[in-house]
Protein backbone atom coordinates (compact mmCIF):
# COMPACT_ATOMS: atom_id res chain seq x y z
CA UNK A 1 55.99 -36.02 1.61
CA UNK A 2 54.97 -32.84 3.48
CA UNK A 3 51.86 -31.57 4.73
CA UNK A 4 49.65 -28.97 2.63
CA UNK A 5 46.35 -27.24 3.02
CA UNK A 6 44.33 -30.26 0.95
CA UNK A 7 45.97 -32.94 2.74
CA UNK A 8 44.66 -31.09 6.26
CA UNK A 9 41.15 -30.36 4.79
CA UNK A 10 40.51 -33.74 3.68
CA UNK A 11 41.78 -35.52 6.98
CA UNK A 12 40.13 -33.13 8.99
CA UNK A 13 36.97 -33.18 7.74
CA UNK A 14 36.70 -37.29 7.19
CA UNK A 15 37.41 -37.52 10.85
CA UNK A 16 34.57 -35.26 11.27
CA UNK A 17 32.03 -37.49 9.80
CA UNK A 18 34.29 -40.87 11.78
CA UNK A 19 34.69 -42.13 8.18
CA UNK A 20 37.98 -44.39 7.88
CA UNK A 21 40.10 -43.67 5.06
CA UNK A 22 38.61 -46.58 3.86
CA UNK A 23 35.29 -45.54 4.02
CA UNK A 24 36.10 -42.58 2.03
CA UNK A 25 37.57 -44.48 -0.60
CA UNK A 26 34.55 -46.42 -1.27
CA UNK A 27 31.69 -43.34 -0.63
CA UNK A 28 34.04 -41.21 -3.48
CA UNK A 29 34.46 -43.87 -5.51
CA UNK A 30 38.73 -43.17 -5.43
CA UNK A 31 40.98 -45.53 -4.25
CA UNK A 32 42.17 -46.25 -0.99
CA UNK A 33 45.44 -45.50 -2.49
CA UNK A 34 44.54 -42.29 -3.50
CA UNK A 35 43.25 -40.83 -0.14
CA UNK A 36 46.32 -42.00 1.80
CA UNK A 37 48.07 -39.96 -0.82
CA UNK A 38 46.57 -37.20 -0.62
CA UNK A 39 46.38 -37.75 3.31
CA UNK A 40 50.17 -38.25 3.49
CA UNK A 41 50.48 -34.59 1.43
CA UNK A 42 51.62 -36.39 -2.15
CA UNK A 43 52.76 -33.54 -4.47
CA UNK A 44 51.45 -35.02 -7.46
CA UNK A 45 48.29 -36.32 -7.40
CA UNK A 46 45.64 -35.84 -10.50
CA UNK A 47 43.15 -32.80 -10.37
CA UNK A 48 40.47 -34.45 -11.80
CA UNK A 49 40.50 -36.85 -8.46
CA UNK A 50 41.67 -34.33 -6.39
CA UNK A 51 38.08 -32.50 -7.75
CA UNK A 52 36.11 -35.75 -7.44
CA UNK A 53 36.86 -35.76 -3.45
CA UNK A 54 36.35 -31.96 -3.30
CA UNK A 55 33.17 -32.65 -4.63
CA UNK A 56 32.04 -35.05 -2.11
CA UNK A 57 32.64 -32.85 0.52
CA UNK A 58 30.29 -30.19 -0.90
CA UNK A 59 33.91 -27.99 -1.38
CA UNK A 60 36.05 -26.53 -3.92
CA UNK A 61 39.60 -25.77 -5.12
CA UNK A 62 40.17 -21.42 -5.54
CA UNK A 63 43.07 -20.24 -6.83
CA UNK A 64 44.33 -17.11 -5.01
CA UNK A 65 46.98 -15.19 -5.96
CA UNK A 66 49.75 -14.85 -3.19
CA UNK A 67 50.63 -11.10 -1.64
């Protein structure tokens, strides 16, 4: 699994507020499953979830068209 811009947000910015992974889990109401997932830069993971933890975070997926 390789590292992406979500994956680096989401780690980032838990660390930030010293939440554990698991801590996260249980605040979003997502799995613990989930979050290392996404953490570990997963390809596929749902949108709807993906949203969900956005959410929490006050933050939100753009799409940008690349140049």
């Amino acid at each position: 699994m390789r590292d992406n811009p979500i994956a680096n947000y989401v780690r980032t910015t838990r660390k930030k507020m010293k939440m554990t992974q698991k801590d996260l889990a249980d605040f979003s109401g997502l799995s613990l499953h989930f979050i290392q997932n996404l953490e570990q830069g997963k390809e596929s993971l749902q949108l709807d979830k993906v949203n969900q933890l956005l959410n929490y975070f006050n933050a939100e997926l753009i799409v940008k068209e690349r140049r």
